[in-house]
Protein backbone atom coordinates (compact mmCIF):
# COMPACT_ATOMS: atom_id res chain seq x y z
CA UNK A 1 -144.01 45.57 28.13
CA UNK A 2 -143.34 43.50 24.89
CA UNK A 3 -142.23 40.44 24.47
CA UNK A 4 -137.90 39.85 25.04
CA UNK A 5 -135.93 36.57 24.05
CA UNK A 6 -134.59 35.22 27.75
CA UNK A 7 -132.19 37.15 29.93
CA UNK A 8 -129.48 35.72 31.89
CA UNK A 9 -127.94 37.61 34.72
CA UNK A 10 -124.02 36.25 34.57
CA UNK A 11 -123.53 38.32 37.83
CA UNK A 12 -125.51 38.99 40.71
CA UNK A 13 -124.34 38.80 44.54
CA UNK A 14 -128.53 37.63 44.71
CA UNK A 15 -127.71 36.18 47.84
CA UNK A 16 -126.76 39.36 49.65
CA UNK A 17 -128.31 40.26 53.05
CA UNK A 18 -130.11 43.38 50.69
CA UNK A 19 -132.13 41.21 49.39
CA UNK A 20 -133.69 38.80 52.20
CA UNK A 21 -136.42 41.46 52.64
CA UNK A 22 -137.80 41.37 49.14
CA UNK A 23 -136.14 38.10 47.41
CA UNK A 24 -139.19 35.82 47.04
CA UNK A 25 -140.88 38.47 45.32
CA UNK A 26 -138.62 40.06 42.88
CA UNK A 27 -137.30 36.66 41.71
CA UNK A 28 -140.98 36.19 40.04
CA UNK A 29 -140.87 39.49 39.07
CA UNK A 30 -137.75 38.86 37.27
CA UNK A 31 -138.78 35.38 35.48
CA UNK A 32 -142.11 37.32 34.36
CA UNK A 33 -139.85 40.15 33.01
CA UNK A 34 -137.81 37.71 31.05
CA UNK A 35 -134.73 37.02 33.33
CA UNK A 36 -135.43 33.54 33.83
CA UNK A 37 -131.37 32.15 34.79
CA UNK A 38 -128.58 33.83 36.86
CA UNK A 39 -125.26 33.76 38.25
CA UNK A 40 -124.44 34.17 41.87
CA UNK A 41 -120.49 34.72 42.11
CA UNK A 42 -118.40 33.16 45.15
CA UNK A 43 -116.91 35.75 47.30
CA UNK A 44 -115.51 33.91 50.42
CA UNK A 45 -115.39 30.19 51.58
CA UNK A 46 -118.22 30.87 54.16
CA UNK A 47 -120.71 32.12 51.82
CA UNK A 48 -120.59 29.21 49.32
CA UNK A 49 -123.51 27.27 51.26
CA UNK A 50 -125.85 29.96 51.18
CA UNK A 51 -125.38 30.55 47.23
CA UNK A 52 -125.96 26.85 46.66
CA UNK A 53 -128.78 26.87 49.14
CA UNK A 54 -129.87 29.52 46.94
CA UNK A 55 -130.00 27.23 43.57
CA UNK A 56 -132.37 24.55 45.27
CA UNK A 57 -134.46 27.33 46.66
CA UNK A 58 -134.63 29.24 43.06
CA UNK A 59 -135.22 28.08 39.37
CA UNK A 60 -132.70 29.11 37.11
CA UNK A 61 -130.18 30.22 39.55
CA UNK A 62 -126.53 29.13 39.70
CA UNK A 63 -123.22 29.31 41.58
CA UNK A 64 -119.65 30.29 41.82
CA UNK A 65 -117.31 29.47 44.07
CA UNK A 66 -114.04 31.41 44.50
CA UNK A 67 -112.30 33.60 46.96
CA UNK A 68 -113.06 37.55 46.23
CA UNK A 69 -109.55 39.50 46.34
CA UNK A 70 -110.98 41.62 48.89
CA UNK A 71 -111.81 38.49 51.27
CA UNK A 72 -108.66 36.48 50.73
CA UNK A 73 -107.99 36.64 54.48
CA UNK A 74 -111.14 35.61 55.63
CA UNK A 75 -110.35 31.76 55.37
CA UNK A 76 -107.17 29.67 55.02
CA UNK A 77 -108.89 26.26 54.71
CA UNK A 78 -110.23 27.43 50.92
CA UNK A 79 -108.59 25.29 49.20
CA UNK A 80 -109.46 22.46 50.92
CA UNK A 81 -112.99 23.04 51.09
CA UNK A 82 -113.53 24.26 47.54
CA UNK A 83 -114.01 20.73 45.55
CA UNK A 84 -117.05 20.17 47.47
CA UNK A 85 -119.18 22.88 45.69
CA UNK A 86 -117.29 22.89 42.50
CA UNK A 87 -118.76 19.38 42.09
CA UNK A 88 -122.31 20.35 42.88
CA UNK A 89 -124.32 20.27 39.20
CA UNK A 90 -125.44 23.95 40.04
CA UNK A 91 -121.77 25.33 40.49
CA UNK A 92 -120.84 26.98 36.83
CA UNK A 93 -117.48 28.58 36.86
CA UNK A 94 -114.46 29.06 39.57
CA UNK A 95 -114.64 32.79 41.27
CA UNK A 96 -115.15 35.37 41.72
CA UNK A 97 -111.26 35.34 41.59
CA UNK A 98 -108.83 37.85 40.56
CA UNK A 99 -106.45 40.47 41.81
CA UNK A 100 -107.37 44.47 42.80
CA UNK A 101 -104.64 47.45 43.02
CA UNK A 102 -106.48 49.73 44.81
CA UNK A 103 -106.74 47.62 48.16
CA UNK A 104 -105.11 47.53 51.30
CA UNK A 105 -104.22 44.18 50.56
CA UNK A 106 -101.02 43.85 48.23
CA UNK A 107 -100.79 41.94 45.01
CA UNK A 108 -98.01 40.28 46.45
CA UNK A 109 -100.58 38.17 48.64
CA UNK A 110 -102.92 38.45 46.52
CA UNK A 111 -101.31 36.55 43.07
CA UNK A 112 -100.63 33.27 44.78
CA UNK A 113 -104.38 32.80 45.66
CA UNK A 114 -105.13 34.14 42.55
CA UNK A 115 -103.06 31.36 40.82
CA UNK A 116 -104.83 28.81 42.59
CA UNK A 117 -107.95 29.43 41.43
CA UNK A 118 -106.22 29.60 37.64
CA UNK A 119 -104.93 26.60 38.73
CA UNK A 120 -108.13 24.97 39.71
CA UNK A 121 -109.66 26.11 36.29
CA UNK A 122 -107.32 24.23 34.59
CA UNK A 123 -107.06 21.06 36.16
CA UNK A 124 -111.23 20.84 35.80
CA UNK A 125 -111.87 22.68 32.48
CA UNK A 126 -113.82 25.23 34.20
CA UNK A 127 -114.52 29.07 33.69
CA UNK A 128 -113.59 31.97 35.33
CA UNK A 129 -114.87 34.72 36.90
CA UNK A 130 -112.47 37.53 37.43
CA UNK A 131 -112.41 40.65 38.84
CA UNK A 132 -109.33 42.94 37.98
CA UNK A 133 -109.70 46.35 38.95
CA UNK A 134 -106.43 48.82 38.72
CA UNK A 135 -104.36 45.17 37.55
CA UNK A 136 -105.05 44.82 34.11
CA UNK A 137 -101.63 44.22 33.36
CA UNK A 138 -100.61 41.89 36.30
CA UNK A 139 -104.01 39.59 35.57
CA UNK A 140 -103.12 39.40 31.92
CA UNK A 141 -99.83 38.09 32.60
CA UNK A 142 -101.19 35.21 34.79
CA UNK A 143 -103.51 34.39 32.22
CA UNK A 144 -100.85 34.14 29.59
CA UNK A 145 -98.82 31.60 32.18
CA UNK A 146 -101.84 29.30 32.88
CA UNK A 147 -103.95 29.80 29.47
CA UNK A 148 -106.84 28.33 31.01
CA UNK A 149 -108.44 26.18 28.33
CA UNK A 150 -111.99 27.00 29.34
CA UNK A 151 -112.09 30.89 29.19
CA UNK A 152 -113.81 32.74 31.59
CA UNK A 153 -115.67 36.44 31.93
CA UNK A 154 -113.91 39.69 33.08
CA UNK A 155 -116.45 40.93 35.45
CA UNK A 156 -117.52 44.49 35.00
CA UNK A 157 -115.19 45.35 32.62
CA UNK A 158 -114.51 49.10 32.42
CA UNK A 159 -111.65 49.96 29.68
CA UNK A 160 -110.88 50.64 26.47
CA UNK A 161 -111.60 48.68 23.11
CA UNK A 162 -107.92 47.89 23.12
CA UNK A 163 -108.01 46.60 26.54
CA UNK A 164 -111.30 44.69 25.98
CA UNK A 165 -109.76 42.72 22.58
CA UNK A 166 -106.32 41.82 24.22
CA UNK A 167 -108.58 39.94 26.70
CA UNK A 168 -110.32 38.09 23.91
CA UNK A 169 -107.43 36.96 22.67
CA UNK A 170 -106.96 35.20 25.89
CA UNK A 171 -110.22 33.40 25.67
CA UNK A 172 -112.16 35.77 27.51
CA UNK A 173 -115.30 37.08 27.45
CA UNK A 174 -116.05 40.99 28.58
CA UNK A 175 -119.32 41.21 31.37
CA UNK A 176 -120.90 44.66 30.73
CA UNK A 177 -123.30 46.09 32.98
CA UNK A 178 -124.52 49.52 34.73
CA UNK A 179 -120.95 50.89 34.06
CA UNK A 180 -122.05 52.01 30.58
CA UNK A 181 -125.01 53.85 31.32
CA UNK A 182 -122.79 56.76 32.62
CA UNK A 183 -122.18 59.41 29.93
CA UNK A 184 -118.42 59.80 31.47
CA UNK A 185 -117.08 56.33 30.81
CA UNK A 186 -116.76 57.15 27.18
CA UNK A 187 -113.84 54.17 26.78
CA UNK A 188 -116.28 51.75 28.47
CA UNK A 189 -119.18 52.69 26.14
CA UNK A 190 -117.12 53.15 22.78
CA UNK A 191 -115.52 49.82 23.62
CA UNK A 192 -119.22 47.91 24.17
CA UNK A 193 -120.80 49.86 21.14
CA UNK A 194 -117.76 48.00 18.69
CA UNK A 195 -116.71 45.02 20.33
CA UNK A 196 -118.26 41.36 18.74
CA UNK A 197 -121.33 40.88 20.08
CA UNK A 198 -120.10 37.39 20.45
CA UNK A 199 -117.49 38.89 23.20
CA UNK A 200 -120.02 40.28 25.18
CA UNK A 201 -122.10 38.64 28.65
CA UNK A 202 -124.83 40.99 30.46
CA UNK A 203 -124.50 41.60 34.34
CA UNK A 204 -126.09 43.66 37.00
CA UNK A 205 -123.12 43.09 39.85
CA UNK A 206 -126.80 43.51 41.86
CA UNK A 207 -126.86 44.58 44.91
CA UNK A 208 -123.88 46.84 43.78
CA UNK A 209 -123.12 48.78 40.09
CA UNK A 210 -126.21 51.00 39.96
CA UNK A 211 -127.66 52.37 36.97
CA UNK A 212 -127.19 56.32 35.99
CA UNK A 213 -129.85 57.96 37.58
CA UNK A 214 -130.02 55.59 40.59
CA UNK A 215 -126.81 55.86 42.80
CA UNK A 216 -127.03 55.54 46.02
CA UNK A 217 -129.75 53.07 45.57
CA UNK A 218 -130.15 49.40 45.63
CA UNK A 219 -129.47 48.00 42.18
CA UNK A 220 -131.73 44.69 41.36
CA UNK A 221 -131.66 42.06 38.45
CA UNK A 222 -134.60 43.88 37.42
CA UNK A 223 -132.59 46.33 35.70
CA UNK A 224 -130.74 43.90 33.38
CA UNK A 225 -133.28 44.80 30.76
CA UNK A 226 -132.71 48.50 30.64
CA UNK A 227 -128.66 47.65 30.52
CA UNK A 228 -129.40 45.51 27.24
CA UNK A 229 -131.34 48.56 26.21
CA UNK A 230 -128.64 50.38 26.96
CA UNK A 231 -126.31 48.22 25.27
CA UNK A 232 -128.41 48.50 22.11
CA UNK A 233 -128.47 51.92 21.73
CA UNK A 234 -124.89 52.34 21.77
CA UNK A 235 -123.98 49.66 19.50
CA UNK A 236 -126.70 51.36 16.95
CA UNK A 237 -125.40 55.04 17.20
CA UNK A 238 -121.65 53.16 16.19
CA UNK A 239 -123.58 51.88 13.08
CA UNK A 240 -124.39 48.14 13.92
CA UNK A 241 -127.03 46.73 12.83
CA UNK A 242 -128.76 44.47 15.40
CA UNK A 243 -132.26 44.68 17.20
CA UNK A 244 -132.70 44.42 21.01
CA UNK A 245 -134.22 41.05 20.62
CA UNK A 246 -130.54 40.43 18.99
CA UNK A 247 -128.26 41.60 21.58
CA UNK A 248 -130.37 39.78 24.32
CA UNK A 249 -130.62 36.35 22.50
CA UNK A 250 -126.83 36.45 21.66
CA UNK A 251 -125.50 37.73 25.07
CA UNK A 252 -127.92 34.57 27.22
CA UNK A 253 -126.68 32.54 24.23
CA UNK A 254 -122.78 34.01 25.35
CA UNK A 255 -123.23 33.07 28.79
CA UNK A 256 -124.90 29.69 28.43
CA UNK A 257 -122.31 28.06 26.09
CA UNK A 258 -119.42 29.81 28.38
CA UNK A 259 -120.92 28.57 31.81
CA UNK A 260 -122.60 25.28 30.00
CA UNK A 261 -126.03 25.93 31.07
CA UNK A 262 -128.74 24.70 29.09
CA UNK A 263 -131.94 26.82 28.48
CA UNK A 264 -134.75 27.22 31.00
């Protein structure tokens, strides 16, 4: 394989049961590839030990911590607990945080720990991580009442160019992954192949968010490279002019100024 500028994985749930079996193999495997740094997002309160543990354990990884919208009733001491790992020198950005429609859960319960965490990324000048799935609308007007001054990513962002530029001029950053290898997600793709590449962070949402061609299957860091690919190709049928080796140095280069992680 030839020679690619770094890769950084901005997020990967690498600390996921699916991957105890394999883990201390494919994270070599991945550093030899060229993904030498990644992101492992917060989901609940309990699982924020075992993604630090993870950072001593692995070079180049790094940590979130935030409460998940899916897991917001899994803990009510959060809050409380949270300062400890969002001081640890490995813990990069507040989240994953963020509100989802299509849940049991309604956004009524959802907003006010959803606020907190905007909250929190004011008060420390720290990033976000936010999922918003089926509450575009609702997570955009939160944003707009706490402006938080240090930006953030919208994780796996599936949507339209439109869409993807009113969150940019919120300060935020668009994470595109496996979503737009799937021919039917023409918005997704159209909006990737035209957006700034400046705008744009590379994830794998690993174990979860296969690739076309592998659903049903486990999806792995390893297949960051083929997204970039991916992204590449699009952005060069839409008439842009960059080389692979450009879309991978500027997307790391995206995520390391955003998170504030220097080079490995």
């Amino acid at each position: 394989m030839p020679h690619v500028s770094e890769l950084l994985d901005s997020h990967c749930h690498f600390d996921f049961s699916h991957f105890d079996i394999d883990r201390h193999v494919l994270w070599p495997q991945c550093q030899k590839m060229g993904l030498t740094q990644l992101i492992i997002p917060g989901t609940e309160a309990e699982q924020w030990p075992r993604a630090q543990a993870m950072c001593a354990e692995y070079s180049g990884v790094y940590f979130a911590a935030g409460i998940h919208p899916w897991f917001i009733n899994s803990g009510s001491h959060w809050r409380e607990n949270i300062t400890h790992y969002l001081d640890h020198p490995k813990c990069v950005a507040i989240g994953e945080c963020g509100l989802d429609a299509s849940i049991a859960t309604p956004l009524s319960e959802q907003t006010p720990i959803f606020d907190q965490h905007l909250a929190l990324a004011c008060e420390r000048a720290m990033p976000l991580i936010i999922h918003a799935h089926r509450a575009h609308n609702n997570v955009q007007q939160r944003l707009k009442k706490y402006r938080p001054v240090s930006g953030g990513v919208i994780h796996a962002f599936s949507g339209s160019l439109e869409l993807a530029q009113s969150y940019i001029k919120l300060g935020f950053k668009l994470g595109i992954g496996g979503s737009i290898t799937y021919p039917r997600a023409a918005k997704t793709r159209a909006a990737a192949a035209h957006l700034p590449l400046e705008s744009l962070l590379l994830e794998t949402d690993a174990p979860d968010m296969p690739l076309h061609g592998n659903q049903g299957q486990r999806n792995s860091p390893l297949k960051l490279l083929d997204i970039a690919q991916c992204l590449y190709k699009l952005r060069l049928n839409s008439g842009q002019t960059e080389s692979l080796d450009d879309v991978i140095r500027q997307t790391t280069d995206n995520s390391r100024r955003l998170f504030n992680i220097k080079t490995s």
